[in-house]
PDB file of N, CA and C in Angstrom:
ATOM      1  N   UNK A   1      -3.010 -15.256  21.169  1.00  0.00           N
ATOM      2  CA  UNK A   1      -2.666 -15.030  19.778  1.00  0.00           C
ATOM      3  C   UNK A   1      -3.788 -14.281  19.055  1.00  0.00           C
ATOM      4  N   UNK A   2      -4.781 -14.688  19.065  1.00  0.00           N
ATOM      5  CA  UNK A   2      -5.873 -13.666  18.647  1.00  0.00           C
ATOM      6  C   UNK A   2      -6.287 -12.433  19.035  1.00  0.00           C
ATOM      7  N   UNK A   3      -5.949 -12.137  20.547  1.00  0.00           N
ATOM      8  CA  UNK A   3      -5.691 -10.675  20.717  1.00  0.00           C
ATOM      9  C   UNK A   3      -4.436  -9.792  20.135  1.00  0.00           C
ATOM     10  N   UNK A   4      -4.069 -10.863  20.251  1.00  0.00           N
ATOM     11  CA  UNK A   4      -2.545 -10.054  19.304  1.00  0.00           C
ATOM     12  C   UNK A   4      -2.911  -9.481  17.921  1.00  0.00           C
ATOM     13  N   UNK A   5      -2.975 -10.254  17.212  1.00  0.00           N
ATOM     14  CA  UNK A   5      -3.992 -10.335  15.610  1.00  0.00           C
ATOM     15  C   UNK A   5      -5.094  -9.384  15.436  1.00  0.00           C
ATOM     16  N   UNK A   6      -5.850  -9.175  16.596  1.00  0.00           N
ATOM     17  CA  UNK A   6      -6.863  -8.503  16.802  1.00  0.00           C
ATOM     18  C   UNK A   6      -5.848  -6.739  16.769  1.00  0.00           C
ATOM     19  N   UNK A   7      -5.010  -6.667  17.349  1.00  0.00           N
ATOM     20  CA  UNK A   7      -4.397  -5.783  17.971  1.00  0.00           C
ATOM     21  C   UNK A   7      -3.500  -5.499  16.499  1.00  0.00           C
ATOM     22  N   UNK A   8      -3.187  -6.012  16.310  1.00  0.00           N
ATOM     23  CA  UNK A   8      -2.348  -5.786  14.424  1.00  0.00           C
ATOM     24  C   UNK A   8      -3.451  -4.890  13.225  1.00  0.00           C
ATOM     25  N   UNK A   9      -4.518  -5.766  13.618  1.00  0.00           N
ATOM     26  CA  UNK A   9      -5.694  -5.621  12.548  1.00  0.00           C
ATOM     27  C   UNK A   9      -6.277  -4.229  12.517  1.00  0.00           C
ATOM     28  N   UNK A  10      -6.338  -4.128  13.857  1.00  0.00           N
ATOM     29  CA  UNK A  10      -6.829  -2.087  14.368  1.00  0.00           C
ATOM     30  C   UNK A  10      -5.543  -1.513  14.278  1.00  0.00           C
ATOM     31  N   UNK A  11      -4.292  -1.439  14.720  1.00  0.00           N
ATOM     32  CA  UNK A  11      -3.524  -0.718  13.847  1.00  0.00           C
ATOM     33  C   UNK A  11      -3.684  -0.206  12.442  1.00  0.00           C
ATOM     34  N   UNK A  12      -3.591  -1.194  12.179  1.00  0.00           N
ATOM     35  CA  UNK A  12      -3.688  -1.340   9.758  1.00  0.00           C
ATOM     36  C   UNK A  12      -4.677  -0.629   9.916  1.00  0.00           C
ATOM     37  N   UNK A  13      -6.034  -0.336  10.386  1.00  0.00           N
ATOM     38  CA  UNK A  13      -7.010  -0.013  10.513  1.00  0.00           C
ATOM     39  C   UNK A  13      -6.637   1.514  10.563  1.00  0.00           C
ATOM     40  N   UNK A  14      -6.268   1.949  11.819  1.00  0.00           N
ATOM     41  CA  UNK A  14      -5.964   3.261  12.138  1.00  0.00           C
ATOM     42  C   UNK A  14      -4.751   3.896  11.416  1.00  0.00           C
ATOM     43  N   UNK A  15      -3.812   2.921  10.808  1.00  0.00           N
ATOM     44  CA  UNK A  15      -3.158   3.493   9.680  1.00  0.00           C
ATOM     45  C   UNK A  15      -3.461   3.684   8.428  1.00  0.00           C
ATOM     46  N   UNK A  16      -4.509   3.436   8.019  1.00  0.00           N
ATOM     47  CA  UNK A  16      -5.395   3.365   7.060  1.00  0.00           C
ATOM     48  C   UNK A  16      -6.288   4.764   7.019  1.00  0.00           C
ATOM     49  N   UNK A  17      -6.818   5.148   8.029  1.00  0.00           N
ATOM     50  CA  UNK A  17      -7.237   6.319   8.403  1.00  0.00           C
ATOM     51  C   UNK A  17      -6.616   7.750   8.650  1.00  0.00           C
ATOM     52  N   UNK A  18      -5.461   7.603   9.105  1.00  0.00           N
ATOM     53  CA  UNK A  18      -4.090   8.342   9.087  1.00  0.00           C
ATOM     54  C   UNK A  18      -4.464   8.868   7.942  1.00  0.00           C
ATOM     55  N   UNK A  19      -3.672   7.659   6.925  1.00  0.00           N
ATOM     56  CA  UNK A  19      -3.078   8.475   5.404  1.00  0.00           C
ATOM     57  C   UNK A  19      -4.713   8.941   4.816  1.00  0.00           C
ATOM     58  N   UNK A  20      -5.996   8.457   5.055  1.00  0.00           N
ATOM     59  CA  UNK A  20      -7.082   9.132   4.370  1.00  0.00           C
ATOM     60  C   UNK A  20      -7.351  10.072   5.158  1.00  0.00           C
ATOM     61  N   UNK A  21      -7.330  10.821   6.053  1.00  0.00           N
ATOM     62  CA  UNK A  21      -7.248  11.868   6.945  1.00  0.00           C
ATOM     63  C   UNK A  21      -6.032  12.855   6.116  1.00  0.00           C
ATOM     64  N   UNK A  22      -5.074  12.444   6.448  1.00  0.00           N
ATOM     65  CA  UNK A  22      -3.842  13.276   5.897  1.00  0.00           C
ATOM     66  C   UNK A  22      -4.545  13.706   4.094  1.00  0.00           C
ATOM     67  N   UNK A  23      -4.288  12.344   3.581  1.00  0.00           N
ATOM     68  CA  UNK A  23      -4.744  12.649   2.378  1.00  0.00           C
ATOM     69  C   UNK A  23      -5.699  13.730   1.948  1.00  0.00           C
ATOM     70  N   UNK A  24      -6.548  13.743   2.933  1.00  0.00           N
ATOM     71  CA  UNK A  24      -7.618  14.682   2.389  1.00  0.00           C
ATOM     72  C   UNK A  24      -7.827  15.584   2.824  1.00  0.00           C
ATOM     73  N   UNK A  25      -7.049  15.607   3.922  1.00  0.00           N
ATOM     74  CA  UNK A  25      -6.853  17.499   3.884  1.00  0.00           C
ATOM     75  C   UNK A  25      -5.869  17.947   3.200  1.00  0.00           C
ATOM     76  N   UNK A  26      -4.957  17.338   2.783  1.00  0.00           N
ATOM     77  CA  UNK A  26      -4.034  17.838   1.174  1.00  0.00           C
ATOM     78  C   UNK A  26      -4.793  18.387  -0.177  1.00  0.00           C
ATOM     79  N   UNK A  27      -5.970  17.607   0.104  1.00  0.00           N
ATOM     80  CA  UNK A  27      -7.073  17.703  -1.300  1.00  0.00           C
ATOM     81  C   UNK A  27      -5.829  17.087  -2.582  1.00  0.00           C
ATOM     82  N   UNK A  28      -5.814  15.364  -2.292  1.00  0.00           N
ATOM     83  CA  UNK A  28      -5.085  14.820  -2.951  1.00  0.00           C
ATOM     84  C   UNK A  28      -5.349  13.487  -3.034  1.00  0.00           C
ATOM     85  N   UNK A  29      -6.195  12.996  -4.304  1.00  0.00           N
ATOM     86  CA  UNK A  29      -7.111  11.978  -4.505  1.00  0.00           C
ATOM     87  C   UNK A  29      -5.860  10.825  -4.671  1.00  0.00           C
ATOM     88  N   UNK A  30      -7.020   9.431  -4.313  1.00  0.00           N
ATOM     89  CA  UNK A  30      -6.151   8.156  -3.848  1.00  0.00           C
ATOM     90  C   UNK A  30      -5.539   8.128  -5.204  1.00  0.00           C
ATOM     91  N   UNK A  31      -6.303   8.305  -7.005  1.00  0.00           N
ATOM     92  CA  UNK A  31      -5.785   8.001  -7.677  1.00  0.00           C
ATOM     93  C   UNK A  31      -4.150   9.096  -7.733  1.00  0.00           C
ATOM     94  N   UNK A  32      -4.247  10.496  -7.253  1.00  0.00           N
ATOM     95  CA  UNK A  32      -2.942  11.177  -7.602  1.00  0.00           C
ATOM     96  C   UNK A  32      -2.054  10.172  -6.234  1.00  0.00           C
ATOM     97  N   UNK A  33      -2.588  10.016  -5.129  1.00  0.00           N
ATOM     98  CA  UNK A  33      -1.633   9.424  -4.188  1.00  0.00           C
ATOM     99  C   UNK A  33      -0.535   8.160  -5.070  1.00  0.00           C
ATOM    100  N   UNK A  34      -1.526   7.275  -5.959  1.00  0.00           N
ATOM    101  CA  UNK A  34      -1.297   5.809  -5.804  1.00  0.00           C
ATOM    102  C   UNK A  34      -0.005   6.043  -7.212  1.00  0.00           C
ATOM    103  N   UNK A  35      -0.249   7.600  -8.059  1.00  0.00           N
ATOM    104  CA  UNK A  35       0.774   7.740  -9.039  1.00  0.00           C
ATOM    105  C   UNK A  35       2.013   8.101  -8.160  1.00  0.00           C
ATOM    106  N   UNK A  36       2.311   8.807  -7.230  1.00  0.00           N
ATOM    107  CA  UNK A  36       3.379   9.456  -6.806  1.00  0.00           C
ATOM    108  C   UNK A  36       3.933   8.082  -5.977  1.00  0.00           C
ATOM    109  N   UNK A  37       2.924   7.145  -5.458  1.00  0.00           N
ATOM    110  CA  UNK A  37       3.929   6.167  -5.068  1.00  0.00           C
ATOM    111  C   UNK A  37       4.166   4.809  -5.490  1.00  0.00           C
ATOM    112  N   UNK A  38       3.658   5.317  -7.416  1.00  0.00           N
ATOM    113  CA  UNK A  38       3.657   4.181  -8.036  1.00  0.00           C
ATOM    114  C   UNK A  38       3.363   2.744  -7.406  1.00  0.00           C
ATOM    115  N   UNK A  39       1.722   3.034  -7.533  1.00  0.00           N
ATOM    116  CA  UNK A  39       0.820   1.873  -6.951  1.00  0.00           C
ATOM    117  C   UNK A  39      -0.481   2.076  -7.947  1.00  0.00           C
ATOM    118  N   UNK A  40      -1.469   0.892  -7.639  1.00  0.00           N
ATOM    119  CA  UNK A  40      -2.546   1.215  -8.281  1.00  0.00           C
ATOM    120  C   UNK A  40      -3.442   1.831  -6.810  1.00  0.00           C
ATOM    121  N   UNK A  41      -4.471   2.527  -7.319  1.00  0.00           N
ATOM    122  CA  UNK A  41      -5.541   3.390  -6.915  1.00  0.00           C
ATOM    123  C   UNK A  41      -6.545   2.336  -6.054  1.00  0.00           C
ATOM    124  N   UNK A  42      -6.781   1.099  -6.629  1.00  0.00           N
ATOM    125  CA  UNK A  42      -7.304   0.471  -5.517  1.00  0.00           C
ATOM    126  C   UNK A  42      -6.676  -0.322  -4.159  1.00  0.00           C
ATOM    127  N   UNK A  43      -5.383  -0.090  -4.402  1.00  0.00           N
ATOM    128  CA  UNK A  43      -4.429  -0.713  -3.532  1.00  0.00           C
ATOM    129  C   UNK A  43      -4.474   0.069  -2.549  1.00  0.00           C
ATOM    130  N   UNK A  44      -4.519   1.547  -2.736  1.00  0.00           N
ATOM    131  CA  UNK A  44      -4.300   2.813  -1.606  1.00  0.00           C
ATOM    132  C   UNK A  44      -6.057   2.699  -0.873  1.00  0.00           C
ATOM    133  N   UNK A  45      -7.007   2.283  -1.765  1.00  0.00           N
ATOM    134  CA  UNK A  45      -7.925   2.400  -0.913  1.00  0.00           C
ATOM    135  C   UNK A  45      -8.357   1.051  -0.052  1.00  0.00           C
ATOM    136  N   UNK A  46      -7.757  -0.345  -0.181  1.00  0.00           N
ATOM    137  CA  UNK A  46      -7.465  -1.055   0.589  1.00  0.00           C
ATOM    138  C   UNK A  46      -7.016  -0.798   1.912  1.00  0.00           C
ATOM    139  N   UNK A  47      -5.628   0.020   1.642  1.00  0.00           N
ATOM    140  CA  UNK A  47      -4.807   0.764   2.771  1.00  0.00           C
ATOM    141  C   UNK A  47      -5.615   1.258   3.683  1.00  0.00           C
ATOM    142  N   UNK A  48      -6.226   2.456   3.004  1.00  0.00           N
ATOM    143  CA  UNK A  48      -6.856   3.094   3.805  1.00  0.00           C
ATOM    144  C   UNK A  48      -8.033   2.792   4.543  1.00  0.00           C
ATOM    145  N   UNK A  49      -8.585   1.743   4.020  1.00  0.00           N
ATOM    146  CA  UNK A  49      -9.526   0.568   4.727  1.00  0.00           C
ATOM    147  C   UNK A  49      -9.527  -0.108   5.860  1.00  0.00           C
ATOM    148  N   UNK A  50      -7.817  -0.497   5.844  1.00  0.00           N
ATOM    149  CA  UNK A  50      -7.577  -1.449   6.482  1.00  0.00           C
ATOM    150  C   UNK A  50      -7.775  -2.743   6.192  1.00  0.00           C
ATOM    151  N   UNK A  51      -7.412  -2.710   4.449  1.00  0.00           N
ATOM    152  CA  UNK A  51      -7.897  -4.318   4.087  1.00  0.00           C
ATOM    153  C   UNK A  51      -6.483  -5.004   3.961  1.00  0.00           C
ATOM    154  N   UNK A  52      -5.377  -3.749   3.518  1.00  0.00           N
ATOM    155  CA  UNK A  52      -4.537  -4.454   3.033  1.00  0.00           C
ATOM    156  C   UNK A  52      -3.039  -4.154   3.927  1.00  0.00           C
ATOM    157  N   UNK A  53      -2.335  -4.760   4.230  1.00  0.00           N
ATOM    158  CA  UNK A  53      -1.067  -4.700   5.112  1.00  0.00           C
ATOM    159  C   UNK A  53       0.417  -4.211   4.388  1.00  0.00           C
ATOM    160  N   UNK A  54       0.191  -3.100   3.923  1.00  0.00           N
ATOM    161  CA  UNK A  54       1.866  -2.278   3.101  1.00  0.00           C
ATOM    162  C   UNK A  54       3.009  -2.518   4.031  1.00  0.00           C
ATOM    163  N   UNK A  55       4.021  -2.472   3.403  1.00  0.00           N
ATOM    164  CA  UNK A  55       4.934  -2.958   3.666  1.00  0.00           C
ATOM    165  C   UNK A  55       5.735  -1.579   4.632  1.00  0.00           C
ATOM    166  N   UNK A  56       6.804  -1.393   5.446  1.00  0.00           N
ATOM    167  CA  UNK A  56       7.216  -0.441   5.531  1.00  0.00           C
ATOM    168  C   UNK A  56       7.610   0.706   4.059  1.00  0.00           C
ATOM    169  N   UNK A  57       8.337  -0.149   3.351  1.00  0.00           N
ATOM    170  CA  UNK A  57       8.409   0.648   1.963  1.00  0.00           C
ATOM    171  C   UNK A  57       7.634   1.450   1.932  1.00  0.00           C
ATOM    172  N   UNK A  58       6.379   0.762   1.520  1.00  0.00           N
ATOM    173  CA  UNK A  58       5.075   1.880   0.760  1.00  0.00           C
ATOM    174  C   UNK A  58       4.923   2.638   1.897  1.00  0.00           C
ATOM    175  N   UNK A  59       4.362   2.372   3.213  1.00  0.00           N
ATOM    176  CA  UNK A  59       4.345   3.439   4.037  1.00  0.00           C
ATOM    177  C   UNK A  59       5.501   4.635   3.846  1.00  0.00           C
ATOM    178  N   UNK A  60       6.280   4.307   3.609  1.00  0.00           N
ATOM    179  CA  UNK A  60       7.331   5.638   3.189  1.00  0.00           C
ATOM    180  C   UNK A  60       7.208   5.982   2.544  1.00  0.00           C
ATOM    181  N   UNK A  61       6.720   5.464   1.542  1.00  0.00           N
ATOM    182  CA  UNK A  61       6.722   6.017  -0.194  1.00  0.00           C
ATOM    183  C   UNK A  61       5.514   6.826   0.413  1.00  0.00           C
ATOM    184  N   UNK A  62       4.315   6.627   0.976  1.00  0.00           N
ATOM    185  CA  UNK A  62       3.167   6.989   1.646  1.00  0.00           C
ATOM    186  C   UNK A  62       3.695   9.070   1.861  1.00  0.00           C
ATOM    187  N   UNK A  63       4.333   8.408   2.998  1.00  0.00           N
ATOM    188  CA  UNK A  63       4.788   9.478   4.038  1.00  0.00           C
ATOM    189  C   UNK A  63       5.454  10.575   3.115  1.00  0.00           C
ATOM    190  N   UNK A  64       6.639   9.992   1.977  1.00  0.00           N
ATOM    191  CA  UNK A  64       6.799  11.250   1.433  1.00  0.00           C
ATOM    192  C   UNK A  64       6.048  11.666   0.506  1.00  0.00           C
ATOM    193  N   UNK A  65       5.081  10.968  -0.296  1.00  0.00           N
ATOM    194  CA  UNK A  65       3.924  11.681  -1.199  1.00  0.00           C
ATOM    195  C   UNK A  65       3.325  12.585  -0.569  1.00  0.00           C
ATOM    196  N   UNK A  66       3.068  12.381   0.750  1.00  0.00           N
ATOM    197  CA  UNK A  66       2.078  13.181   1.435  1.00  0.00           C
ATOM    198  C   UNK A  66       3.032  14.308   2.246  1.00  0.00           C
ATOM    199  N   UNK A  67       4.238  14.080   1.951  1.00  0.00           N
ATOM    200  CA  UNK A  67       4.897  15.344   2.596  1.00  0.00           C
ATOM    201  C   UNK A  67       4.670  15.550   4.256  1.00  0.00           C
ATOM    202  N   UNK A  68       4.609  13.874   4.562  1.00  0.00           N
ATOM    203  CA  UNK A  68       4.816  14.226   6.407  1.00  0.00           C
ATOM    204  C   UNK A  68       6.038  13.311   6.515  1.00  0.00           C
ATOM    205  N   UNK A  69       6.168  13.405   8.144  1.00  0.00           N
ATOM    206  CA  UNK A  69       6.819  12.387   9.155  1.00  0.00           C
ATOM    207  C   UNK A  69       6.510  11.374   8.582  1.00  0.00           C
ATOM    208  N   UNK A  70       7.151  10.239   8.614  1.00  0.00           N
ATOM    209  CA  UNK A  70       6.092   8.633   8.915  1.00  0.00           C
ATOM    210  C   UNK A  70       5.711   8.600  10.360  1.00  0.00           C
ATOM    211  N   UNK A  71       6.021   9.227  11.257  1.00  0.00           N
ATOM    212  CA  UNK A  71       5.628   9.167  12.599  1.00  0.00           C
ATOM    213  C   UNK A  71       3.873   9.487  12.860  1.00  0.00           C
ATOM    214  N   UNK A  72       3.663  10.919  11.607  1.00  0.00           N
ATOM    215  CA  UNK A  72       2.447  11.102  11.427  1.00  0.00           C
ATOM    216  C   UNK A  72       1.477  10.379  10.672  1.00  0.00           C
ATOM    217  N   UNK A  73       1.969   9.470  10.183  1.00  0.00           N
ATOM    218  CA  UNK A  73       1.272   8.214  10.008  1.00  0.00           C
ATOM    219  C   UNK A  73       0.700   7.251  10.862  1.00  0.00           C
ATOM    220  N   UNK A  74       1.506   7.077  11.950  1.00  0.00           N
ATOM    221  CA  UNK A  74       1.226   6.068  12.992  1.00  0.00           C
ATOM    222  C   UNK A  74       0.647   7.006  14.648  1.00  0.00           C
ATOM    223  N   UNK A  75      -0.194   7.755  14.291  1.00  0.00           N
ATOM    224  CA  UNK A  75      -0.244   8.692  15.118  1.00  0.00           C
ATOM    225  C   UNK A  75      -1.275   7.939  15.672  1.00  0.00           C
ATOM    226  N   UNK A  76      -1.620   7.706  17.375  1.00  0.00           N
ATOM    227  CA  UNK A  76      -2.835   7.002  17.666  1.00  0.00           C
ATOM    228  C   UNK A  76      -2.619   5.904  17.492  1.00  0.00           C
ATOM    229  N   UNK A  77      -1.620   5.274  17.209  1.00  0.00           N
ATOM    230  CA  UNK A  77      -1.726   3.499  17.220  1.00  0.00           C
ATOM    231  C   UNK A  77      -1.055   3.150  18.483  1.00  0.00           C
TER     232      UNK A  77
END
């Protein structure tokens, strides 16, 4: 069970990195991200941390702010 957990935790992790990767080669700050997917600004940098666990929703809401796949979100996990 804790490798499992362990194994969840680096996902969120590497999806977290995704959207700040993506994000920033858009040249498109967490605060414009967190308006287009009506969130607050520290919530997206949680995300992108890997502190905080979004729901599929927001990952979509994610995916189309940023104008990709959601597939390119989970790229490497």
């Amino acid at each position: 069970m804790i490798r499992s957990r362990r194994k969840h935790l680096k996902s969120f992790k590497i999806l977290g990195e995704n959207i700040r990767n993506i994000r920033n080669d858009k040249k498109i700050s967490q605060e414009e991200l967190a308006f287009r997917v009506s969130s607050a600004k520290n919530y997206i940098g949680c995300i992108e941390r890997g502190e905080k666990f979004p729901s599929i929703s927001i990952v979509l809401d994610i995916a189309n702010a940023l104008n990709v796949q959601i597939k390119d979100l989970f790229e490497n996990i």
